[in-house]
Protein backbone atom coordinates (compact mmCIF):
# COMPACT_ATOMS: atom_id res chain seq x y z
CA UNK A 1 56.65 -48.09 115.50
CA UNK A 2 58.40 -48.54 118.79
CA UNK A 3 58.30 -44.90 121.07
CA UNK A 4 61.57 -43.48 121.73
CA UNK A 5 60.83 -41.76 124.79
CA UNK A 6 58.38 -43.41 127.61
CA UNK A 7 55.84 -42.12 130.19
CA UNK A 8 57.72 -39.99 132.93
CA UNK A 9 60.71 -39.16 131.26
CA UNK A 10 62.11 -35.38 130.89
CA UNK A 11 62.56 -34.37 127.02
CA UNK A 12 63.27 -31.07 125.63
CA UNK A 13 61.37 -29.15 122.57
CA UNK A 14 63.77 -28.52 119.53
CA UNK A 15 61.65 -25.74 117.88
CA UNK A 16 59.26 -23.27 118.82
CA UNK A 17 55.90 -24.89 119.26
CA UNK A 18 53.00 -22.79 117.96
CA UNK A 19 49.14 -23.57 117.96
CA UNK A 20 48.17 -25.78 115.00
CA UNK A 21 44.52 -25.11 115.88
CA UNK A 22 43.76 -27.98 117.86
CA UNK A 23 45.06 -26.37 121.30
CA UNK A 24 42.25 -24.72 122.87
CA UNK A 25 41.91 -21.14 124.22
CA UNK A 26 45.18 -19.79 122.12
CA UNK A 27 44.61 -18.14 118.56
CA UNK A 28 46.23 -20.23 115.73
CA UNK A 29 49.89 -19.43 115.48
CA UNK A 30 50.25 -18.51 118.86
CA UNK A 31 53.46 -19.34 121.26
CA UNK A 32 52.68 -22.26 123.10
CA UNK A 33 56.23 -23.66 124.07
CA UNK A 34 59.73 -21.83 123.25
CA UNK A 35 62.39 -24.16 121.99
CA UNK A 36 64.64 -25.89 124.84
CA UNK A 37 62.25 -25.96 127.02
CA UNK A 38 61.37 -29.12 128.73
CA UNK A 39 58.93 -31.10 130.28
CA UNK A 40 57.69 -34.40 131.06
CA UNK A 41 56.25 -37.34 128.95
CA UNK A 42 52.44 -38.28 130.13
CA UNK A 43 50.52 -40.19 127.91
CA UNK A 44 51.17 -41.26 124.13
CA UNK A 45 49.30 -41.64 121.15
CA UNK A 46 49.43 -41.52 117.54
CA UNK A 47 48.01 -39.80 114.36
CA UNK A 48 47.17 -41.57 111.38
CA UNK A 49 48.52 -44.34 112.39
CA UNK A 50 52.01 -43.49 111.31
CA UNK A 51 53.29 -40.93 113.91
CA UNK A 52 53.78 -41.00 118.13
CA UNK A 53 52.36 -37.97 119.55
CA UNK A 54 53.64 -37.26 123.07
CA UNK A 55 51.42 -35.46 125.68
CA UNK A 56 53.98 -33.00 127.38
CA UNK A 57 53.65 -31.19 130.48
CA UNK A 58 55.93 -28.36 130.81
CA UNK A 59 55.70 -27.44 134.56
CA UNK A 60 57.52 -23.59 134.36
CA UNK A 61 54.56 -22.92 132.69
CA UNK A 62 51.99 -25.24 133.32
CA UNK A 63 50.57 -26.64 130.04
CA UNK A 64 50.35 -30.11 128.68
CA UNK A 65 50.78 -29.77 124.66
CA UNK A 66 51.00 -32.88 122.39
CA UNK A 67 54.39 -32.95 120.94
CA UNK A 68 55.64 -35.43 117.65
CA UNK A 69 58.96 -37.51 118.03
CA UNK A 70 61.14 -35.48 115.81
CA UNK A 71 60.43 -32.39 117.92
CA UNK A 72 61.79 -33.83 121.29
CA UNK A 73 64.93 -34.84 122.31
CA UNK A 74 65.79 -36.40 126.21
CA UNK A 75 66.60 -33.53 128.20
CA UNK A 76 69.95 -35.32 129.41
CA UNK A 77 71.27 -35.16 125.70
CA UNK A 78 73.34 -31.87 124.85
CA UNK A 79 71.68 -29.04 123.96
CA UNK A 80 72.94 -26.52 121.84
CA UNK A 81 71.03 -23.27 120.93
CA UNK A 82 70.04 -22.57 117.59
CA UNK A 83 69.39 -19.22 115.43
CA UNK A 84 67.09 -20.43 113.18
CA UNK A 85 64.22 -23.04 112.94
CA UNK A 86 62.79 -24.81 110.21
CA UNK A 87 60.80 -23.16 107.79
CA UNK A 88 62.17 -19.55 108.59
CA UNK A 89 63.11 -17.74 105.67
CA UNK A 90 67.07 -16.42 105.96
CA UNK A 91 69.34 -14.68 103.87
CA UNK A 92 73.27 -15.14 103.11
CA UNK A 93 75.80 -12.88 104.61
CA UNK A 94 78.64 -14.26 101.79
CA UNK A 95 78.39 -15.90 98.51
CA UNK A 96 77.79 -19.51 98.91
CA UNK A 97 79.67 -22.07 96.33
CA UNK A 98 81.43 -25.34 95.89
CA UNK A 99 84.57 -26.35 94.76
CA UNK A 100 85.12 -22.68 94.19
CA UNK A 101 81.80 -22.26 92.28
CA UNK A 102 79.21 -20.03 93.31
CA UNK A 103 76.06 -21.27 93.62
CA UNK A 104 73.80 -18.88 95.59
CA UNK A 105 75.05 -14.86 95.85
CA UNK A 106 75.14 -12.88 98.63
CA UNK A 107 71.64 -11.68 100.25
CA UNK A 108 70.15 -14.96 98.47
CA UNK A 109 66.74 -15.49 100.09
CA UNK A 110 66.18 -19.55 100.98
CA UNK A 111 64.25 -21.53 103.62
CA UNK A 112 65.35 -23.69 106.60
CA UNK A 113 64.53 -27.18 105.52
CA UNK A 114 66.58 -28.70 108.46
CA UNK A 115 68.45 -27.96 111.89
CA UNK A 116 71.64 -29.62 111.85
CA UNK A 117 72.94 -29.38 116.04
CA UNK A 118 76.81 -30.66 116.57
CA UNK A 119 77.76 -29.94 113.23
CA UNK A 120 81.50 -29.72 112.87
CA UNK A 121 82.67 -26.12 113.14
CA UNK A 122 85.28 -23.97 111.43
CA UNK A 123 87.91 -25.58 113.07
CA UNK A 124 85.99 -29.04 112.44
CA UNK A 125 85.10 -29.48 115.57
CA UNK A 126 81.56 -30.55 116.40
CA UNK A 127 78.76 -28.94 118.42
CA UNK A 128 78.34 -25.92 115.73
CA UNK A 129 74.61 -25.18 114.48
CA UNK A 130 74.09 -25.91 110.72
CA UNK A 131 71.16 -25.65 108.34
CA UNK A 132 69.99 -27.25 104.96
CA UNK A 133 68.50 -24.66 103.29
CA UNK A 134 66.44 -24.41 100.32
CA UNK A 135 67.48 -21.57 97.66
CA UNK A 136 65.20 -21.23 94.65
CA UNK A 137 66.78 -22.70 91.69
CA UNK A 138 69.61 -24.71 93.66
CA UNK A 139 70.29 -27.73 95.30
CA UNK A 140 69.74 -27.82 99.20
CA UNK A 141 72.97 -26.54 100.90
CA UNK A 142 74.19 -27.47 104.64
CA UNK A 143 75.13 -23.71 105.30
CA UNK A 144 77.04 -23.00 108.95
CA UNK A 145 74.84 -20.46 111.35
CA UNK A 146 77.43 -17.88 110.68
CA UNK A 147 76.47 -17.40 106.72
CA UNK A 148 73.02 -16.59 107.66
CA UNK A 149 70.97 -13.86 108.67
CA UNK A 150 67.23 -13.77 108.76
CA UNK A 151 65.69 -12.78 105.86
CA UNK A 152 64.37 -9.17 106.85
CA UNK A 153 67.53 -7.98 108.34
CA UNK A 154 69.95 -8.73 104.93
CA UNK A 155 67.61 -5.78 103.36
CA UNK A 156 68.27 -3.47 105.60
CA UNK A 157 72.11 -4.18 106.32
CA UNK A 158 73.02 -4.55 102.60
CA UNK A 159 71.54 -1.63 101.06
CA UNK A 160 74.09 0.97 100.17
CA UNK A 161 76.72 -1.58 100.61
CA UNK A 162 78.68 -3.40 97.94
CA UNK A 163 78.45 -7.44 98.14
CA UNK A 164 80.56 -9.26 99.76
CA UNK A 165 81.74 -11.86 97.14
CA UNK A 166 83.46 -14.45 100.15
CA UNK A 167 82.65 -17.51 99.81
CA UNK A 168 81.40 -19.80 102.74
């Protein structure tokens, strides 16, 4: 278990970081550091023996939170903005299907199991946002940002209005 990233070096949070309950003087579930921020690598350590933990100080607003590999990237590397982050529940905006079958209708509820950044666009090419998401009683899909819409919002666009039966 070799660290990626070493003492010094600028890095850049991929997802919202919220209080796990072991950062002190913030409720559990609160903000600590919004995604794309960055900051600088201090010390490292590890938890259960299996996983770096970074100590992170983000100097715009002055707080050192401890920060796992997969959640960093080096700040150098490109960035690109993302709608969605794991675990948020979204809905589709158009059927979803393969090989002309639909598998998952329009307004399907799923989860974000992954944040796919520089994933080829429309026009295939890359630096689109793209998800695996979870849909209850399918296969994960890779679904482009453009399909999706977060979960409370298809409710209140879609009622009243037919289905769209595209699909993505």
């Amino acid at each position: 278990m070799r660290p990626r990233f070493e003492h010094g070096m600028e890095v850049r949070v991929l997802r919202n970081l919220r209080n796990d309950g072991t950062y002190p003087g913030k409720p559990r579930g609160a903000l600590l550091v919004r995604r794309g921020s960055t900051g600088f690598v201090g010390d490292l350590g590890t938890f259960l023996q299996d996983q770096i933990i970074y100590s992170v100080h983000f100097l715009d607003i002055d707080r050192v939170v401890g920060c796992r590999e997969e959640e960093l990237q080096a700040a150098e590397e490109p960035w690109t903005p993302s709608r969605f982050e794991s675990r948020e529940r979204v809905a589709t905006r158009v059927a979803l299907g393969v090989g002309g079958r639909v598998l998952v209708q329009t307004g399907s509820v799923g989860e974000i199991a992954r944040v796919i950044r520089g994933a080829p666009g429309a026009d295939g090419s890359p630096g689109a946002v793209a998800y695996d998401v979870d849909f209850p009683g399918c296969d994960t899909l890779q679904v482009p940002e453009s399909a999706l819409t977060r979960a409370a919002d298809a409710d209140t666009r879609t009622r009243g209005h037919p289905a769209q039966e595209d699909v993505a």
